[in-house]
Protein backbone atom coordinates (compact mmCIF):
# COMPACT_ATOMS: atom_id res chain seq x y z
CA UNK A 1 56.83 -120.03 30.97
CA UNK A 2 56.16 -120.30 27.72
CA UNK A 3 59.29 -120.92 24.93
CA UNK A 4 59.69 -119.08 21.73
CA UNK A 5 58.34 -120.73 18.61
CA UNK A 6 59.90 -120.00 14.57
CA UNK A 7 57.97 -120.65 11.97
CA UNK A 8 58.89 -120.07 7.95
CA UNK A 9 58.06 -117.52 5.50
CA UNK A 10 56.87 -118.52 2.17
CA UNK A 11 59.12 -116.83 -0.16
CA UNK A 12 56.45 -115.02 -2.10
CA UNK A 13 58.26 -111.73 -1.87
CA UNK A 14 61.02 -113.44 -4.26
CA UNK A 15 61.07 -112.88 -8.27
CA UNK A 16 60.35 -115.95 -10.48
CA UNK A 17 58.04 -118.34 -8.71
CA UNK A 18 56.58 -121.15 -9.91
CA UNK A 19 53.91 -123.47 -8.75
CA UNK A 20 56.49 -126.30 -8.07
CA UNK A 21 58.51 -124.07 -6.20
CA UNK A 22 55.70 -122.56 -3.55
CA UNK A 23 54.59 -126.51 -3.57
CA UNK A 24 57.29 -128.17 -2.37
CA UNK A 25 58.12 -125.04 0.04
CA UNK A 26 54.74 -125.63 1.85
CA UNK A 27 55.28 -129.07 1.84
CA UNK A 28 58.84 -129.02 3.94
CA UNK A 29 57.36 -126.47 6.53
CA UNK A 30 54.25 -128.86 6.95
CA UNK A 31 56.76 -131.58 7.02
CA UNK A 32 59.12 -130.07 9.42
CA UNK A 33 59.04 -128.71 13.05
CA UNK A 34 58.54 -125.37 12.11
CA UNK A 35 55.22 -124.11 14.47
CA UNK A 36 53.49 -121.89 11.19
CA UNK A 37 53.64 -121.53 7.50
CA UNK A 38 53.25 -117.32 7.12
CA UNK A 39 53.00 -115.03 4.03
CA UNK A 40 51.71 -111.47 3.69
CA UNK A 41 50.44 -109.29 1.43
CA UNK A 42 51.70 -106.60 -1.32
CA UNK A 43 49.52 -104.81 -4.05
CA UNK A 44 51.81 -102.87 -6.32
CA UNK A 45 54.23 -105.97 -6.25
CA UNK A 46 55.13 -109.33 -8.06
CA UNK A 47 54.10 -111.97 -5.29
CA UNK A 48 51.09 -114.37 -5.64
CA UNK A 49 47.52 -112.33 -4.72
CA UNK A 50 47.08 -113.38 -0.66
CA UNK A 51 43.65 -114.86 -0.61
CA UNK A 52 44.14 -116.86 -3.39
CA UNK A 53 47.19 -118.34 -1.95
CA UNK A 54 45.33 -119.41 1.37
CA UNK A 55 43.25 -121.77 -0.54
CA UNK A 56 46.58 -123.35 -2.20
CA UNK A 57 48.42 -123.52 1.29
CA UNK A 58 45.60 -124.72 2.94
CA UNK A 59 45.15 -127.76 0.13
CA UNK A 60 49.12 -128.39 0.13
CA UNK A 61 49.38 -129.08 4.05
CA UNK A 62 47.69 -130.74 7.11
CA UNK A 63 49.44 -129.47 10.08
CA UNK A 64 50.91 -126.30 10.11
CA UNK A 65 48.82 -123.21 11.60
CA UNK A 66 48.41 -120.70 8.59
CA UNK A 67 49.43 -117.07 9.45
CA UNK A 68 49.06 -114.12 7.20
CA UNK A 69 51.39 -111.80 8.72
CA UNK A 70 49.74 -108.71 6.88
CA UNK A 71 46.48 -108.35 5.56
CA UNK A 72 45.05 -104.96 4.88
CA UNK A 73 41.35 -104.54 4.79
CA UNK A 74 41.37 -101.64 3.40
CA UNK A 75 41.98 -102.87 0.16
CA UNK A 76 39.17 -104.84 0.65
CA UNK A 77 35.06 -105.25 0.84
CA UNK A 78 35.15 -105.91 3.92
CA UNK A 79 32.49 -108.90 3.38
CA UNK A 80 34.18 -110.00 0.75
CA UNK A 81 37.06 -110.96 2.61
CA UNK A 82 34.99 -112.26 5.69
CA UNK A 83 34.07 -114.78 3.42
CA UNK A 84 37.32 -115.42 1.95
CA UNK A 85 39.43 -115.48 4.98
CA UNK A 86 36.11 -118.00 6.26
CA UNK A 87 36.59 -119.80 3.70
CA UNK A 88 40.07 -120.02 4.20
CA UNK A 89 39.41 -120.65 7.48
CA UNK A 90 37.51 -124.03 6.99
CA UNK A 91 39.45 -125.53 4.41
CA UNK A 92 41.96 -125.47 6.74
CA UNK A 93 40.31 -126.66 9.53
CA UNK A 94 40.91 -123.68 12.13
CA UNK A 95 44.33 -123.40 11.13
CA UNK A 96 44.57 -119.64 9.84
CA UNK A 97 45.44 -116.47 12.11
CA UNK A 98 45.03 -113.00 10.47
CA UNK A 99 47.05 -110.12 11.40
CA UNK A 100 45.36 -106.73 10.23
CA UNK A 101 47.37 -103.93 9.76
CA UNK A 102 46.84 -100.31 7.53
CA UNK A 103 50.12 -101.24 5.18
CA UNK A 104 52.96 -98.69 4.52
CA UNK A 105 52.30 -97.76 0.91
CA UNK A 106 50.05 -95.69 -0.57
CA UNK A 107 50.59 -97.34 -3.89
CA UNK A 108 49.12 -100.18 -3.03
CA UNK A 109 45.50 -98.62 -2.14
CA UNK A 110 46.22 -96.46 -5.47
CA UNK A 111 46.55 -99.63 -7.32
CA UNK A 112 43.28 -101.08 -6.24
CA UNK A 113 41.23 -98.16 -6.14
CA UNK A 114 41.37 -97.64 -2.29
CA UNK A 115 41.09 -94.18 -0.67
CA UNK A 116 44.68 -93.19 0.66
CA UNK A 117 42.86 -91.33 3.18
CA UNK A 118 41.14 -94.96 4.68
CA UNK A 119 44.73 -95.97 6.01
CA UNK A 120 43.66 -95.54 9.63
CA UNK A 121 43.16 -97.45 12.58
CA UNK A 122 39.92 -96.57 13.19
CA UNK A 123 38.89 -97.84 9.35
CA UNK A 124 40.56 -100.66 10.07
CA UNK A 125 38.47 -101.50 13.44
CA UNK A 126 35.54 -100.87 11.76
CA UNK A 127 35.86 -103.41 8.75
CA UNK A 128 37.68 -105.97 12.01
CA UNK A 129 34.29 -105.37 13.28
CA UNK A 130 32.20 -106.00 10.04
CA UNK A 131 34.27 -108.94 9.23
CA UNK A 132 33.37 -110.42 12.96
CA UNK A 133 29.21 -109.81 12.31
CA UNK A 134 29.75 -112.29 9.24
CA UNK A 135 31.47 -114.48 11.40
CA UNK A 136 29.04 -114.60 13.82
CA UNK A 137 26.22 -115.43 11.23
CA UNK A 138 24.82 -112.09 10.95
CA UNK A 139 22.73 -110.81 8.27
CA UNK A 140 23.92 -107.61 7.36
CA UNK A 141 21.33 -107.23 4.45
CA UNK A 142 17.78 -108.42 4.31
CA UNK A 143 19.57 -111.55 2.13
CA UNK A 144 17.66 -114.96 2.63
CA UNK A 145 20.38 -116.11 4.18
CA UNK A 146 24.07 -114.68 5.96
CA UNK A 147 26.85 -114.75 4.23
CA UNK A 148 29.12 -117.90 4.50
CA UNK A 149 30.29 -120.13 5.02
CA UNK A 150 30.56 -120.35 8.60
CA UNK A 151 34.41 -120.60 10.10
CA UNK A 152 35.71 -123.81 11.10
CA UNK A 153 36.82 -121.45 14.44
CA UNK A 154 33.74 -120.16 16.34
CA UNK A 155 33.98 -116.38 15.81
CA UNK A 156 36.39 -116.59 13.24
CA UNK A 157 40.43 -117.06 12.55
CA UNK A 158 42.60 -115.62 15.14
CA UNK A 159 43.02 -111.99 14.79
CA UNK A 160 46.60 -109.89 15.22
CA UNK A 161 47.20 -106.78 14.94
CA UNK A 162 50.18 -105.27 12.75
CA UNK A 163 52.40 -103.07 14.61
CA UNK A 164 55.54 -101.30 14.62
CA UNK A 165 54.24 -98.45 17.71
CA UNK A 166 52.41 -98.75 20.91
CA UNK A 167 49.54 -96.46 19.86
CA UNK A 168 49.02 -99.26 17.12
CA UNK A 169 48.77 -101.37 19.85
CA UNK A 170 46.42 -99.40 22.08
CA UNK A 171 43.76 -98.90 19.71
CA UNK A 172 43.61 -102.70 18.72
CA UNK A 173 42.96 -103.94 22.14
CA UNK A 174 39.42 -104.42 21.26
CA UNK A 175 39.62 -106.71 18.52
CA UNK A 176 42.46 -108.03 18.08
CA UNK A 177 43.89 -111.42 20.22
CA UNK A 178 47.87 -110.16 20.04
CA UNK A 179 50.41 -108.47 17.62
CA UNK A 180 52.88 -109.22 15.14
CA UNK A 181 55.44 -106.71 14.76
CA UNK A 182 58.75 -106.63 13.08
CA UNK A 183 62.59 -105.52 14.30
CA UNK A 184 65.14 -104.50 11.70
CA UNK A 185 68.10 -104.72 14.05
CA UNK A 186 67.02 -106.60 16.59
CA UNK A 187 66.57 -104.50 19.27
CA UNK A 188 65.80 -106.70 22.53
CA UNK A 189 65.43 -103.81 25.06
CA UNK A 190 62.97 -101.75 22.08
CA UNK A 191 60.73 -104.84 21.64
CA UNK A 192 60.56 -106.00 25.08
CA UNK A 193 59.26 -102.24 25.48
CA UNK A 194 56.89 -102.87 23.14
CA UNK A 195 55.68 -106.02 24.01
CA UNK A 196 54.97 -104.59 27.95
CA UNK A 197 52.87 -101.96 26.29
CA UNK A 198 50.39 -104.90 24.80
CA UNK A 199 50.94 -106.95 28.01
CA UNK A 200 50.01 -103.51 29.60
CA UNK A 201 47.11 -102.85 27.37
CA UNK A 202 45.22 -106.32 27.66
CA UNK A 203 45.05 -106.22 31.16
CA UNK A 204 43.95 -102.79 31.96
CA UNK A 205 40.74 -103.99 29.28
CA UNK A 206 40.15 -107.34 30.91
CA UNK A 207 41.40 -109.38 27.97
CA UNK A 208 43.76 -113.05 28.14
CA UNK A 209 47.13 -111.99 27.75
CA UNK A 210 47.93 -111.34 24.29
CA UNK A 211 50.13 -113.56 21.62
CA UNK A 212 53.15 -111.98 20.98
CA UNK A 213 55.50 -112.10 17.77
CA UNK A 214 58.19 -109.94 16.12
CA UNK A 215 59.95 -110.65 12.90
CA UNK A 216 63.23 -109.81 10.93
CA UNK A 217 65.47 -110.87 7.86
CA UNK A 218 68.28 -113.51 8.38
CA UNK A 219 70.59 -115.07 6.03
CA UNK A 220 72.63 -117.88 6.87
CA UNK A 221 75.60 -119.36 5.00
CA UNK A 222 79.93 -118.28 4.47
CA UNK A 223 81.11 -115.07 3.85
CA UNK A 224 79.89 -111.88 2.68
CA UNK A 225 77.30 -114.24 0.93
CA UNK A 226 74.49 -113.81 3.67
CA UNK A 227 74.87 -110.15 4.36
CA UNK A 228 74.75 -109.82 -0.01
CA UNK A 229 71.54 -112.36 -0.17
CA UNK A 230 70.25 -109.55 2.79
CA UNK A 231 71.15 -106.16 1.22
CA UNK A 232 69.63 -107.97 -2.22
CA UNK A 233 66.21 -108.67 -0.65
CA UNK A 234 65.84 -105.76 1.00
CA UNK A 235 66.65 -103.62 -2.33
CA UNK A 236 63.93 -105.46 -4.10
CA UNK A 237 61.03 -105.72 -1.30
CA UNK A 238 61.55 -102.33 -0.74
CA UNK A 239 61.48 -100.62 -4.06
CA UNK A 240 60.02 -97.79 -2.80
CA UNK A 241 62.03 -96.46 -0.99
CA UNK A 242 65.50 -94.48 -2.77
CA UNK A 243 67.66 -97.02 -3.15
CA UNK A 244 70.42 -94.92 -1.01
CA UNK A 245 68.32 -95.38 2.06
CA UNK A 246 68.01 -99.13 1.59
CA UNK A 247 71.68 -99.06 1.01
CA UNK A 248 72.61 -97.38 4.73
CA UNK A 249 69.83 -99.42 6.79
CA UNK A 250 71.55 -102.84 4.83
CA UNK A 251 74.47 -103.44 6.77
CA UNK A 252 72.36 -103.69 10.36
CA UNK A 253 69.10 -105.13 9.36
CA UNK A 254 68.45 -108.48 10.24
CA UNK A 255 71.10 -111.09 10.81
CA UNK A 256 73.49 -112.62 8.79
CA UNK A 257 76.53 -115.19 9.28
CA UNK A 258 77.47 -119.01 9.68
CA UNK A 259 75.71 -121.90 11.14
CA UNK A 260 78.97 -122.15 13.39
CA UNK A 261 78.12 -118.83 14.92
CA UNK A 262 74.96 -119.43 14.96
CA UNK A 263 76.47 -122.77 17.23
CA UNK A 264 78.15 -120.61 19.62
CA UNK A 265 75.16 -118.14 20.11
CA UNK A 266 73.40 -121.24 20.81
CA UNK A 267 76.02 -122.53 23.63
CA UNK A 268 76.17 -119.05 25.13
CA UNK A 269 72.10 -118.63 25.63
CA UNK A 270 69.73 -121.66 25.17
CA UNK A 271 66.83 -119.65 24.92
CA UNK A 272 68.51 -116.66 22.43
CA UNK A 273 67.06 -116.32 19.35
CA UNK A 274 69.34 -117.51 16.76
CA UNK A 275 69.36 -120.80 18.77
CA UNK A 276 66.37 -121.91 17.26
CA UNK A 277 66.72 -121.35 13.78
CA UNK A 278 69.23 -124.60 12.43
CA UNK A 279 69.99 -123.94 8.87
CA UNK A 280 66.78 -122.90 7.61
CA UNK A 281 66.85 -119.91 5.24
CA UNK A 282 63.72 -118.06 6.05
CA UNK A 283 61.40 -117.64 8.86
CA UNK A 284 58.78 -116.11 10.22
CA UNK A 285 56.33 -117.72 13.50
CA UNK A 286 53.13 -115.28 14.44
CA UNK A 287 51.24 -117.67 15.95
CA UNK A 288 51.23 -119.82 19.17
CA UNK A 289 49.34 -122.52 18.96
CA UNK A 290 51.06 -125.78 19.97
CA UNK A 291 52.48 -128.15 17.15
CA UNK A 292 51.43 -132.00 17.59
CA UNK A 293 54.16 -134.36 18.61
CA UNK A 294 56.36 -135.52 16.66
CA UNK A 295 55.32 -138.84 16.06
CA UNK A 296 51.85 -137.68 14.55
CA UNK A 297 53.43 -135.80 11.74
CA UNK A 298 54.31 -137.23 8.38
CA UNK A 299 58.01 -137.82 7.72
CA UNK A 300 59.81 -135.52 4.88
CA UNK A 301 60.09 -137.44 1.75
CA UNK A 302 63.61 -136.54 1.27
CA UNK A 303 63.55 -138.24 -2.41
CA UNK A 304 60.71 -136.06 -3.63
CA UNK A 305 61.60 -132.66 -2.36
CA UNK A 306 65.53 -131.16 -0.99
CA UNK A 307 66.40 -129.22 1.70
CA UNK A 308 64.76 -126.00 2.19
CA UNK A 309 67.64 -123.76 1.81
CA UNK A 310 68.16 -125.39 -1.64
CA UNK A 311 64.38 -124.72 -2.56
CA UNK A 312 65.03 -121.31 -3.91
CA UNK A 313 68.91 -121.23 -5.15
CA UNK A 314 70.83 -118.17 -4.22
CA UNK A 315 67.52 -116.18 -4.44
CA UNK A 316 68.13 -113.73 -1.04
CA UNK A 317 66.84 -113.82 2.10
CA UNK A 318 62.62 -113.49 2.02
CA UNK A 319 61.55 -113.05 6.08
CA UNK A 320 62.03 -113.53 9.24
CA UNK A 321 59.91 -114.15 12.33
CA UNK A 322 60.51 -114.87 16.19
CA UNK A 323 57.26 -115.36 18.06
CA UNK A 324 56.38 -115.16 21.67
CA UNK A 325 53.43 -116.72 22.10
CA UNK A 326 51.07 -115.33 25.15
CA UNK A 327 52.71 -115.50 28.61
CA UNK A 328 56.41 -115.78 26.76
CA UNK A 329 59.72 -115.03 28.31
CA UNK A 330 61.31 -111.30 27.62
CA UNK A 331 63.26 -111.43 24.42
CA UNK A 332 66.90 -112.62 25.85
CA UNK A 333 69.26 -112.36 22.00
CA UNK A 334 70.75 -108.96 23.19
C-alpha cells in the first residue's frame, strides 16, 4: 500500500515576488523532505510566465520532481511547448510531470489570442497527442531535422490530467498517466468517488493504475490569523469571480488552525492528512515518484536561507496539495 506524499507550492500566485524570494523558496523544498516542487499557470494574472519558470526551478534544484499542476495547451503552439516542456524536461534530468487541463477562464485565452471556443477536451487531446509525436522524434514538417531536443524521459515528462469531474477523467484515459484534482472542503467520501472513477477508467482500457493527487488551501498558525491569510488568498487568486461569492465559499475552503491541532489530528489518524504537513505554509504533491533517502540529499543551510513559513511574511496562504500516488490508500482525513 502505497502512503500519501505532500509536496510544496511555489508561491507564484502571491503579489510582490522577487527573484530572491522564488530562489530561496526552491531551494528549502529541494532541501527538505517535501516529495515535489509544483506551480501552475495563470494568463490574465501577476505570477511569473510558467515555462520560463521551469528553466529557473530546474537550474535552482537537484532533487525534487518538478510538477506543473496546470498547464493549458490551448494557449499554446502546441510544438512550441513540446519543445519547451522537452527542454524543461532535460535540464532537469526527467524530473518534470505535466498536468494538462482546459483552465477555468476565458480571459486568459482572450489575453493571448486563443479561441474561447478551443477550451475542450477533445482540443486538448489533440495538441497531448501532437506534443507526444515531437517527443517521439517525429518530423511533423519536411524540416531537415525533428524538432528538439529530445526528453531526458523516453516519450516525454509524465502527463496528468486536470480534473475537477469524472467525464474529465474519462476522456483522458488515453493520454494521460493519472490526475490532479483539487478539493475546496475536503470532501473524503467526494474524492474517494472520484478517484474510483480513474481507478475504474484505467483498467477497463488496459492501462497501469493511474497516479492520483488532489489539492487544497491550508493555513497554519494562532487565531483567526490562518482562516484571514485563507479568505485573503482566495480573494486575490480568484479575482474573477464577485467578490461576495469568494466571501461565502471562505469560511469552508481549505483548512486552517494550529500546529497543536494539527498534533492531535495526527494522534487520532496516522495516515490523515493534516498529519503530514508539520509547519509548512504551503503545499501541493502531484507526483509519485519516490524521494532518495535521506542521507543522499544536501542538508538545509539554515544560515543562508530561514524557515519556509518565514519566506513570504504574512503574505496568505498560496496552495495546497495531497497526493496519492498509484495504488494509494482511500483518502482517510474525514
Amino acid at each position: 500500500m502505497a502512503a500519501v506524499r505532500i509536496g510544496m507550492t511555489m508561491p507564484v500566485m502571491e503579489p510582490d515576488l522577487d527573484a530572491g524570494t522564488l530562489h530561496s523558496w526552491a531551494t528549502t523544498i529541494d532541501d527538505g523532505p517535501f516529495s515535489s516542487l509544483c506551480w501552475g499557470e495563470r494568463m490574465a494574472f501577476d505570477n511569473p510566465e510558467c515555462l520560463t519558470f521551469l528553466g529557473a526551478v530546474a537550474a535552482w534544484t537537484r532533487r525534487v520532481p518538478l510538477v506543473m499542476t496546470v498547464v493549458v495547451p490551448q494557449l499554446h503552439d502546441p510544438v512550441m511547448l513540446a519543445k519547451s516542456l522537452a527542454t524543461g524536461d532535460l535540464l532537469s534530468e526527467g524530473r518534470l510531470t505535466v498536468a494538462l487541463g482546459v483552465g477555468g477562464r476565458h480571459e486568459d485565452y482572450r489575453a493571448v489570442g486563443a479561441d474561447p471556443s478551443t477550451q475542450t477536451m477533445r482540443q486538448l487531446a489533440e495538441r497531448a497527442a501532437t506534443m507526444k509525436r515531437v517527443w517521439s522524434g517525429e518530423k511533423l514538417t519536411e524540416s531537415v531535422l525533428p524538432v528538439g531536443p529530445p526528453p531526458h524521459r523516453k516519450g516525454g515528462p509524465v502527463l496528468h490530467v486536470g480534473t475537477t469531474g469524472p467525464k474529465t477523467i474519462r476522456s483522458a484515459v488515453d493520454w494521460a498517466d493519472g490526475i490532479a484534482g483539487v478539493t475546496l472542503d475536503l470532501d473524503a467520501v467526494e474524492q474517494n468517488e472520484l478517484f474510483d472513477v480513474a481507478r475504474s477508467a484505467w483498467a477497463e482500457a488496459g492501462r497501469p493504475a493511474p497516479h492520483l493527487a488532489t489539492s487544497f488551501w491550508f493555513a497554519i498558525g494562532d487565531g483567526d490569523g490562518p482562516r484571514v491569510q485563507v479568505t485573503r488568498h482566495l480573494h486575490h487568486y480568484m479575482n474573477w469571480i464577485p467578490s461576495e461569492f469568494v466571501d461565502a465559499i471562505a469560511p469552508t475552503t481549505g483548512w486552517a488552525g494550529t500546529e497543536a491541532e494539527l498534533g492531535r489530528c495526527s494522534a487520532a489518524s496516522p495516515t490523515s492528512v493534516p498529519t503530514r504537513y508539520s509547519s509548512s505554509r504551503r503545499v501541493r504533491t502531484p507526483i509519485s515518484s519516490d524521494a532518495p533517502p535521506m542521507s543522499s540529499r544536501r542538508s538545509p543551510d539554515r544560515s543562508r536561507k530561514p524557515e519556509m513559513r518565514q519566506l513570504v511574511p504574512d503574505s496568505g496562504t498560496n496552495c495546497r496539495n495531497l497526493c496519492l500516488p498509484t495504488g494509494g490508500r482511500r483518502l482517510p482525513w474525514a
